[in-house]
C-alpha atoms as a PDB file:
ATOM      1  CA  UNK A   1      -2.651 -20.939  -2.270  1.00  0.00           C
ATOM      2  CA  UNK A   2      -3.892 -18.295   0.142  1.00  0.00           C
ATOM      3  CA  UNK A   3      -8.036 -18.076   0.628  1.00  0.00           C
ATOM      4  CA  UNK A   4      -9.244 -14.804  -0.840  1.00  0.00           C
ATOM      5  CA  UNK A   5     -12.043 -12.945   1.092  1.00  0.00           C
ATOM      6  CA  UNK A   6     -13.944 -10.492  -0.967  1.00  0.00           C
ATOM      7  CA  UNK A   7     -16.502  -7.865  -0.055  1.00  0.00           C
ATOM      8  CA  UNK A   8     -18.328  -6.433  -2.504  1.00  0.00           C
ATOM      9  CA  UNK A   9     -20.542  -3.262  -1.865  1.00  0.00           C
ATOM     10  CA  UNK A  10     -23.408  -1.235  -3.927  1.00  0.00           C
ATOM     11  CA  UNK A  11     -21.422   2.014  -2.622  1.00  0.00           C
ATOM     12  CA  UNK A  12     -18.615   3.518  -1.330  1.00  0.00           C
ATOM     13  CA  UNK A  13     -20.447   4.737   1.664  1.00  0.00           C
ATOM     14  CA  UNK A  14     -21.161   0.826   2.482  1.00  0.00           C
ATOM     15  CA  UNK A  15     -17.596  -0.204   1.181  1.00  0.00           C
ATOM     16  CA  UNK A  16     -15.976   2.685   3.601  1.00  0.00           C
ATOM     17  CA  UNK A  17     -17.641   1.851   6.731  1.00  0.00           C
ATOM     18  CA  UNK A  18     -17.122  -1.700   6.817  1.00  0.00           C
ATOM     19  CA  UNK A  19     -13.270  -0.986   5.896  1.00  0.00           C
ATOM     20  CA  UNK A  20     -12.671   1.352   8.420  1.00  0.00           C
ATOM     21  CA  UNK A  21     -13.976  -0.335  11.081  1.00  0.00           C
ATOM     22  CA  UNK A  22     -11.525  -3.407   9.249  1.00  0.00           C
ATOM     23  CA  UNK A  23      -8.622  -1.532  10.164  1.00  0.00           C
ATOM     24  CA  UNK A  24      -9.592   0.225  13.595  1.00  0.00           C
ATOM     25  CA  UNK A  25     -10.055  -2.849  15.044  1.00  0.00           C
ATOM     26  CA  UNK A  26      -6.455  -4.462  13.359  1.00  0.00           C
ATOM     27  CA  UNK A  27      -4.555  -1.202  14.114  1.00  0.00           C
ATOM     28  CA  UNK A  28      -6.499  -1.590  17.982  1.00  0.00           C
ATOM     29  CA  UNK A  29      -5.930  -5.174  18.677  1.00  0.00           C
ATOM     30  CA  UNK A  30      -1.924  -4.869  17.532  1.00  0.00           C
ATOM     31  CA  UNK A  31      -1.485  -1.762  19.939  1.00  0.00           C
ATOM     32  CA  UNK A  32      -3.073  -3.745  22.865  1.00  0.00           C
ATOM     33  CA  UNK A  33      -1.200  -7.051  22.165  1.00  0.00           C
ATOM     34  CA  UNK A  34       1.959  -5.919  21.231  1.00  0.00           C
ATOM     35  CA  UNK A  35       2.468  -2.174  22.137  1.00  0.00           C
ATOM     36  CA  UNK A  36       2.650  -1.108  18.623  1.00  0.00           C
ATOM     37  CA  UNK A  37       1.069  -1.692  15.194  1.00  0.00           C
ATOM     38  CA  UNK A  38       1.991  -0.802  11.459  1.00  0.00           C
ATOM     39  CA  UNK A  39       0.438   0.266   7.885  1.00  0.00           C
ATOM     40  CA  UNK A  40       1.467   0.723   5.025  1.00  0.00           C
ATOM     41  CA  UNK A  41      -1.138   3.439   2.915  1.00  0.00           C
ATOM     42  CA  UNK A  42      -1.882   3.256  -0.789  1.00  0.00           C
ATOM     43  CA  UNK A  43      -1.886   6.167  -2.845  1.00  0.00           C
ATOM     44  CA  UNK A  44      -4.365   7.815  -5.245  1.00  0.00           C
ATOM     45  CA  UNK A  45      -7.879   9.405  -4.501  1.00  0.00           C
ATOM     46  CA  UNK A  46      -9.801   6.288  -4.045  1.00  0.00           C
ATOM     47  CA  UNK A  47      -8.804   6.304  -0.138  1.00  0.00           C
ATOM     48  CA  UNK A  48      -9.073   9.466   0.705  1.00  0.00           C
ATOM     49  CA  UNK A  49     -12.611   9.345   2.656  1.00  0.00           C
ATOM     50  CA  UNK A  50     -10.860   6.678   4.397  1.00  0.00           C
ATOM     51  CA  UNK A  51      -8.004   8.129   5.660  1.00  0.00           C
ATOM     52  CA  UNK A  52     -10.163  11.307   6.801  1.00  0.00           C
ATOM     53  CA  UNK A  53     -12.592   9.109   8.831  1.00  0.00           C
ATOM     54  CA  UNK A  54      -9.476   6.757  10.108  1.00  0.00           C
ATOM     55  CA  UNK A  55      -8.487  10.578  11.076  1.00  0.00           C
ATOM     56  CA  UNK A  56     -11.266  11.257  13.208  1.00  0.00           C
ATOM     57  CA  UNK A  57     -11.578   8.026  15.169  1.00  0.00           C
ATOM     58  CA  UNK A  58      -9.996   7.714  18.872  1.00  0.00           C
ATOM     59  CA  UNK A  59      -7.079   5.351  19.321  1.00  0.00           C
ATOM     60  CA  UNK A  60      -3.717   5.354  20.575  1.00  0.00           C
ATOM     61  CA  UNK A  61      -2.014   6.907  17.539  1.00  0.00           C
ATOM     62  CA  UNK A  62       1.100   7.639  19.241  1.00  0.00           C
ATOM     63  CA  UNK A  63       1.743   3.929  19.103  1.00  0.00           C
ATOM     64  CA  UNK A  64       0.882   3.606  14.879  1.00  0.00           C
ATOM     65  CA  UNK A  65       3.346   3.444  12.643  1.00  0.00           C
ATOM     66  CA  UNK A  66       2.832   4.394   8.856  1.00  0.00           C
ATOM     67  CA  UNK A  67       4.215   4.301   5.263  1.00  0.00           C
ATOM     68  CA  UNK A  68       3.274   4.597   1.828  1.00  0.00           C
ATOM     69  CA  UNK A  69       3.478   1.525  -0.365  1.00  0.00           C
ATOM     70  CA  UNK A  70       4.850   3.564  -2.909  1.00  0.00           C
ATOM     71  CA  UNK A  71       6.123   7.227  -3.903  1.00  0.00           C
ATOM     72  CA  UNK A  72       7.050   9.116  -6.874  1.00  0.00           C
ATOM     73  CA  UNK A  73      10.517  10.726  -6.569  1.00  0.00           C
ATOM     74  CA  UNK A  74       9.207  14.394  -5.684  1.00  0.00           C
ATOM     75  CA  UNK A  75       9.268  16.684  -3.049  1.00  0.00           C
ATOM     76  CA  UNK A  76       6.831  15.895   0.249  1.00  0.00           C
ATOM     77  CA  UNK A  77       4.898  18.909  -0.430  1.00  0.00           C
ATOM     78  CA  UNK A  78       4.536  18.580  -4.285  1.00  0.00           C
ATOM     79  CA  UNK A  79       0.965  17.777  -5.184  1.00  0.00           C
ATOM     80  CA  UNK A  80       1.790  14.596  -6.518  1.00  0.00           C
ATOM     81  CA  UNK A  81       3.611  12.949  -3.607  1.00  0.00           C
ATOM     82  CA  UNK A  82       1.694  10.095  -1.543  1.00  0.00           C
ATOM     83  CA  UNK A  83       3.119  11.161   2.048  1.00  0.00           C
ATOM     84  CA  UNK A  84       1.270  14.343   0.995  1.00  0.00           C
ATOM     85  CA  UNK A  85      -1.869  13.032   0.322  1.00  0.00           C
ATOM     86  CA  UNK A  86      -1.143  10.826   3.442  1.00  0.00           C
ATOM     87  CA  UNK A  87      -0.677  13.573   5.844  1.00  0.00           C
ATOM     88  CA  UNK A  88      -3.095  16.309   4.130  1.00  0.00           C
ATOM     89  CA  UNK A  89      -6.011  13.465   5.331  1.00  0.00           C
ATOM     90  CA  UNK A  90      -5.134  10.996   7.379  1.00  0.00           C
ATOM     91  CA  UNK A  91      -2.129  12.206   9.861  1.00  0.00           C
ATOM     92  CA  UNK A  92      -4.424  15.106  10.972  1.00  0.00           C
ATOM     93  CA  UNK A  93      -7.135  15.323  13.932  1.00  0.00           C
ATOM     94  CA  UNK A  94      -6.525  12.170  16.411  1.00  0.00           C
ATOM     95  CA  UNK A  95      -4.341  11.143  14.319  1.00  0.00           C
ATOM     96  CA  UNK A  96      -1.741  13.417  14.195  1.00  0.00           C
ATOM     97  CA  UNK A  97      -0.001  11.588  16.765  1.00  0.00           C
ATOM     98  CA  UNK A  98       0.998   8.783  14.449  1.00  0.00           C
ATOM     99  CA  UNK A  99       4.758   8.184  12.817  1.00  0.00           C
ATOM    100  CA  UNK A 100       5.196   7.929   9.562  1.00  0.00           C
ATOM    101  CA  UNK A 101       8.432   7.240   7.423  1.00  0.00           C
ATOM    102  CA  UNK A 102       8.723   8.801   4.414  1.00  0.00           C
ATOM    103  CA  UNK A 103       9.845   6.911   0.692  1.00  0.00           C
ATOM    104  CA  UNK A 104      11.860   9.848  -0.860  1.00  0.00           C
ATOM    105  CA  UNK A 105      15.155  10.985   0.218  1.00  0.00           C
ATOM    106  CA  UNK A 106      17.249  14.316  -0.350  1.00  0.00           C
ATOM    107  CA  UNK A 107      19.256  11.940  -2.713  1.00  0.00           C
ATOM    108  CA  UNK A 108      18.665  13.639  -6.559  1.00  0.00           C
ATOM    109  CA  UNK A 109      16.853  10.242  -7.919  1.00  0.00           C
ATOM    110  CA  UNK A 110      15.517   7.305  -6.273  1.00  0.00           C
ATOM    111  CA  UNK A 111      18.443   5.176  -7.696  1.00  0.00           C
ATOM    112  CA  UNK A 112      20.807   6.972  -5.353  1.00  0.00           C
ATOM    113  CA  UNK A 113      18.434   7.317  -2.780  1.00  0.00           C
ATOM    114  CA  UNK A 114      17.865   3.594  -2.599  1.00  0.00           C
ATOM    115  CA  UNK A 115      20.591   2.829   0.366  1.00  0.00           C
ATOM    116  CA  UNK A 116      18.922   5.683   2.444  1.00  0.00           C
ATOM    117  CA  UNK A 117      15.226   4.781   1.541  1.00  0.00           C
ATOM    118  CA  UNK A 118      16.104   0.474   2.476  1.00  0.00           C
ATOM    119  CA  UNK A 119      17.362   1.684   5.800  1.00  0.00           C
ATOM    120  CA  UNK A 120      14.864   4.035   7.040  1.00  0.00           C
ATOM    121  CA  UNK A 121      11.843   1.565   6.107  1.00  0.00           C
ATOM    122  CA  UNK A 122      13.604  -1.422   8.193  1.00  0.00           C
ATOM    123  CA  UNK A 123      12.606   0.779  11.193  1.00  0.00           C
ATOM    124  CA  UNK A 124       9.122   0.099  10.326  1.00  0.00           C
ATOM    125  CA  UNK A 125       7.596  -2.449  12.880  1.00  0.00           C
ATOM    126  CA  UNK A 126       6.987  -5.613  11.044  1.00  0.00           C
ATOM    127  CA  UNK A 127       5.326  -8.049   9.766  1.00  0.00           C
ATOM    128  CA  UNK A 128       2.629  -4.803   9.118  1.00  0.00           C
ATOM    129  CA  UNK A 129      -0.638  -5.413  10.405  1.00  0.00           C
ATOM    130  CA  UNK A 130      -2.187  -4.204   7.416  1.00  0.00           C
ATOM    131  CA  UNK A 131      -1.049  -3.301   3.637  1.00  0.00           C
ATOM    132  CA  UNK A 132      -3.544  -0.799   1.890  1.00  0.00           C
ATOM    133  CA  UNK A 133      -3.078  -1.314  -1.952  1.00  0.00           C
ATOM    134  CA  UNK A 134      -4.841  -0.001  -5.163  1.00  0.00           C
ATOM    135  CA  UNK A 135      -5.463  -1.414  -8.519  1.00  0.00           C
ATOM    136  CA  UNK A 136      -4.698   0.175 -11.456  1.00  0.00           C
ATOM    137  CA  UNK A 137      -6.558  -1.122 -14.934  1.00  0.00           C
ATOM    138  CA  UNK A 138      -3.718  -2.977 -15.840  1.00  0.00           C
ATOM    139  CA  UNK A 139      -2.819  -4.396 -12.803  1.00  0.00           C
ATOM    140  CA  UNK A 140      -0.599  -2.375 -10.688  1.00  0.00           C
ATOM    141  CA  UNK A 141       0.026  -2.136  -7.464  1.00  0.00           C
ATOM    142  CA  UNK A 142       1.862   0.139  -5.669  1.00  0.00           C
ATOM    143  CA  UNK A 143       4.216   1.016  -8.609  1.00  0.00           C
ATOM    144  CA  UNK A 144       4.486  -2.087 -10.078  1.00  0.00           C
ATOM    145  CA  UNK A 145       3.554  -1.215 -13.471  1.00  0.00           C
ATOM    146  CA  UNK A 146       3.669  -4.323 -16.092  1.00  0.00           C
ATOM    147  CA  UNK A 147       6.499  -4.406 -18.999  1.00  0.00           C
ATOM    148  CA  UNK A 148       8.941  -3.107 -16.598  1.00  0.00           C
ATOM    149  CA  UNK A 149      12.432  -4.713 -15.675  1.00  0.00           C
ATOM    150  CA  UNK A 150      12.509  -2.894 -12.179  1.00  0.00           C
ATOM    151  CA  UNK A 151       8.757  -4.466 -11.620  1.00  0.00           C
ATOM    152  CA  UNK A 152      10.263  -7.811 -12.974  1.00  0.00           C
ATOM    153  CA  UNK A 153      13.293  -7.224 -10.383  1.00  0.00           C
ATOM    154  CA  UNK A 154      11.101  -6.053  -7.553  1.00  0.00           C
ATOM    155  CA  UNK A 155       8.469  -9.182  -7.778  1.00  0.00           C
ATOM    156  CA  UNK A 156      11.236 -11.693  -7.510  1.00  0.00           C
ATOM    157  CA  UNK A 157      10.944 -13.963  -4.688  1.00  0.00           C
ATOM    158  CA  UNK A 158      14.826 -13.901  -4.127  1.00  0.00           C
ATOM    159  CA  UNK A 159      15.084 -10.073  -3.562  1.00  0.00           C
ATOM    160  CA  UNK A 160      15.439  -9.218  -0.006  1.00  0.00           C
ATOM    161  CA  UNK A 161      14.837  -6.148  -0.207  1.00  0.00           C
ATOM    162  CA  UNK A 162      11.661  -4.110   1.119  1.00  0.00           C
ATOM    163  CA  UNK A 163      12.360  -1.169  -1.647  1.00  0.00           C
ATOM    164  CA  UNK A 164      13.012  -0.981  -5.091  1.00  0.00           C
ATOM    165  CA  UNK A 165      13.433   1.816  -7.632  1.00  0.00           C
ATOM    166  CA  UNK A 166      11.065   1.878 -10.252  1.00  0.00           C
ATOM    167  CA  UNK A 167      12.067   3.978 -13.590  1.00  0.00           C
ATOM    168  CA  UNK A 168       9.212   5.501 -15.450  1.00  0.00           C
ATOM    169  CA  UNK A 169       9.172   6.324 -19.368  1.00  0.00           C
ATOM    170  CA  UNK A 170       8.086   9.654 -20.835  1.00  0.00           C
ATOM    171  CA  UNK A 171       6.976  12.540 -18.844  1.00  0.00           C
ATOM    172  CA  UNK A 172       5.951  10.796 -15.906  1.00  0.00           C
ATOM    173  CA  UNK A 173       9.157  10.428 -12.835  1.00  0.00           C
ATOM    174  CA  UNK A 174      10.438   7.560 -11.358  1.00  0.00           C
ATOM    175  CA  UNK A 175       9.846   5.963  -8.497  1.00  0.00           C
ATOM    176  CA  UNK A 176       9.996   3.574  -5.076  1.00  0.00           C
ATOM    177  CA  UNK A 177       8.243   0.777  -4.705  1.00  0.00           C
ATOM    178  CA  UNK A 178       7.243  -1.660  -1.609  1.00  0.00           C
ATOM    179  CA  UNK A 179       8.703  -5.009  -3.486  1.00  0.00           C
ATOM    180  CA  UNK A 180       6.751  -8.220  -3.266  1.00  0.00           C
ATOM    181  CA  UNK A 181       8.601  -9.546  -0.327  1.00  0.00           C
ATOM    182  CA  UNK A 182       7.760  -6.255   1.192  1.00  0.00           C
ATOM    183  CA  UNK A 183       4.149  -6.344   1.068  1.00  0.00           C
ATOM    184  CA  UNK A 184       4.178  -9.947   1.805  1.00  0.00           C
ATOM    185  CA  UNK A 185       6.023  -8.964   5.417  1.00  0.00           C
ATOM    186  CA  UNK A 186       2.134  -8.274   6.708  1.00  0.00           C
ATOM    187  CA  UNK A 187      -0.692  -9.970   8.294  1.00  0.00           C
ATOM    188  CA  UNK A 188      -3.098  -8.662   6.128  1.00  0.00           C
ATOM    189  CA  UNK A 189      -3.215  -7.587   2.563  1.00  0.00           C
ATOM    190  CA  UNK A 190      -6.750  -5.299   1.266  1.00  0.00           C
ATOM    191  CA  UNK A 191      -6.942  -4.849  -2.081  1.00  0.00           C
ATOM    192  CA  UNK A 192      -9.485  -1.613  -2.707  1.00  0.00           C
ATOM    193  CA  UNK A 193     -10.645  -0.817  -5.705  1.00  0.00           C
ATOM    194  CA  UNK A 194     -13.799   0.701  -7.683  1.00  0.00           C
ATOM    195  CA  UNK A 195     -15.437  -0.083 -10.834  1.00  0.00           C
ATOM    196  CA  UNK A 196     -16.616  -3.195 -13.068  1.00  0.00           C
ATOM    197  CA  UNK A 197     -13.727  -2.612 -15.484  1.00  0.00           C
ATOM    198  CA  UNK A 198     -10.982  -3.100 -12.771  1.00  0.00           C
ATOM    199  CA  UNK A 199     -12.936  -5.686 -11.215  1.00  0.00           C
ATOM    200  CA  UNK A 200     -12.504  -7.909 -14.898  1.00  0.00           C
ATOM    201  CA  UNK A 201      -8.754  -7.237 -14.826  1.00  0.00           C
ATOM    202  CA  UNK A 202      -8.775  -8.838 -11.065  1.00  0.00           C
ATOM    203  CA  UNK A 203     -10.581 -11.750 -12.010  1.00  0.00           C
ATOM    204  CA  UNK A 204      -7.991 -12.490 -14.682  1.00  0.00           C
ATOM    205  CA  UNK A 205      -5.275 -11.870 -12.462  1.00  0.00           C
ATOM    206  CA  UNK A 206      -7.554 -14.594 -10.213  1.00  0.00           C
ATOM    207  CA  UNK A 207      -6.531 -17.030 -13.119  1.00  0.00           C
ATOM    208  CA  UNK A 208      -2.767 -17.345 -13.113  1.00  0.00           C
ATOM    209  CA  UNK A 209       0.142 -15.541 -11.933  1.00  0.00           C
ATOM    210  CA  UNK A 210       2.083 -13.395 -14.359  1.00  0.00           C
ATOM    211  CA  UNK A 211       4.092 -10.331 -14.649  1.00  0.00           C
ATOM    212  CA  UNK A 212       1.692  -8.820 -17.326  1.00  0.00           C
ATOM    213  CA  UNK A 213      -0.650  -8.239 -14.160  1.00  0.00           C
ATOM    214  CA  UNK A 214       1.782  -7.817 -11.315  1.00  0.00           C
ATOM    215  CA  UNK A 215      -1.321  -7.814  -8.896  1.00  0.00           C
ATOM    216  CA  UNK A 216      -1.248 -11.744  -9.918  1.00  0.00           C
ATOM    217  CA  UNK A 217       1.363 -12.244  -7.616  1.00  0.00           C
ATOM    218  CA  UNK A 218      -0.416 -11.497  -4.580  1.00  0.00           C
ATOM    219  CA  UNK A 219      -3.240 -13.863  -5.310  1.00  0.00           C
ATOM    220  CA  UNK A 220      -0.950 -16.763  -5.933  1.00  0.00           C
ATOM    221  CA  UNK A 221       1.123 -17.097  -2.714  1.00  0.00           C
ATOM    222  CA  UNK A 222       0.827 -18.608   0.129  1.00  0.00           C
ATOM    223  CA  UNK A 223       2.335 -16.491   3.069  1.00  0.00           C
ATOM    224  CA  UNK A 224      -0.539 -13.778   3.905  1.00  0.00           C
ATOM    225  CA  UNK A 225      -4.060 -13.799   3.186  1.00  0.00           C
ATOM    226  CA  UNK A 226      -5.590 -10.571   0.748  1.00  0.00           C
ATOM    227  CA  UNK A 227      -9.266  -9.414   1.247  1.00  0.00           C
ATOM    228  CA  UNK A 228     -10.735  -7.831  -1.660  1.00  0.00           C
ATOM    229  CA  UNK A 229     -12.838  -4.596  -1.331  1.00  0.00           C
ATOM    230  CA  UNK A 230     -14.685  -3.215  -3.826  1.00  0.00           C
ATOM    231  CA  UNK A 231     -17.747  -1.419  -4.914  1.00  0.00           C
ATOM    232  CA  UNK A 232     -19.753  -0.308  -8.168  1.00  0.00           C
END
């Protein structure tokens, strides 16, 4: 099984600076070896002071590529959507520079969308130099949410495919996912995440894979290593 690095932090100030300086000198080190490097950008609020200091910091953006890990079917511009979030803080300042390939489609729903949204993530450089991913309580990532067939689909080790829709009960829409053999195509996986209670669910996930904690999966494999980073 892959070695787990964790960093654990009293703050977010602490956690932030040590991460961003994580992924400047990744992003750096792929531009000057091999002309280009690649990221793919969780969701959610947690990253935000990230992205806005990532945003302010002097490399050769031009040469970045970028993607969410995940996206809820909605328009770029709703207030919901990830490549919003992603370009309201993060493809701004230096930064602006950088590409960036966007989940949704024109397509009506994400099912018929799928064909379109495989093919223009393939143009991504890969492997990715780094995969940005959150934790949700129980043990999401990106959006693969527990007790769900598409998740079950998405985490098998047979698909070969880098995107998979993900359908969502009750008032919330449905989605695309990265699928496990998607974020596995990276150097690097960080896991970053706040709070004691989350923290619990991750050391059970520690224990055993399972699809109750999809998270599980990337901390039993053996093809990229995942750096934990976390604070109170």
């Amino acid at each position: 099984m892959i070695e787990i690095s964790e960093y654990k932090f009293e703050n977010r100030e602490a956690l932030f600076g040590d991460l961003h300086a994580e992924i400047v000198k990744r992003l750096s080190l792929a531009i000057e070896n091999n002309g280009v490097a690649s990221m793919l950008l969780s969701g959610g609020t947690t990253p935000g002071p990230l992205y806005r200091a990532l945003s302010e910091t002097d490399i050769d953006w031009d040469k970045a590529w970028f993607s969410a890990t995940d996206e809820r079917w909605v328009e770029p511009d709703h207030k919901d959507s990830n490549e919003k979030l992603i370009r309201d803080n993060l493809l701004k300042n230096h930064a602006a520079k950088a590409h960036y390939i966007g989940l949704k489609s024109n397509h009506q729903t994400p099912q018929l969308g799928q064909s379109d949204t495989e093919e223009k993530f393939s143009k991504l450089p890969v492997p990715f130099d780094i995969v940005l991913l959150g934790m949700g309580e129980d043990g999401h990532v990106a959006s693969l949410f527990p007790n769900s067939t598409d998740t079950t689909v998405a985490l098998d080790e047979s698909n070969g495919q880098f995107c998979h829709t993900i359908h969502r009960d009750g008032n919330d829409v449905d989605r695309m996912t990265v699928t496990l053999k998607g974020l596995k195509t990276s150097k690097k996986i960080i896991l970053l995440f706040n709070g004691n209670t989350k923290l619990q669910v991750y050391n059970k996930a520690k224990l055993q894979k399972t699809d109750d904690l999809p998270v599980s999966h990337l901390l039993h494999q053996n093809d990229v290593s995942v750096s934990l980073y976390w604070a109170e």
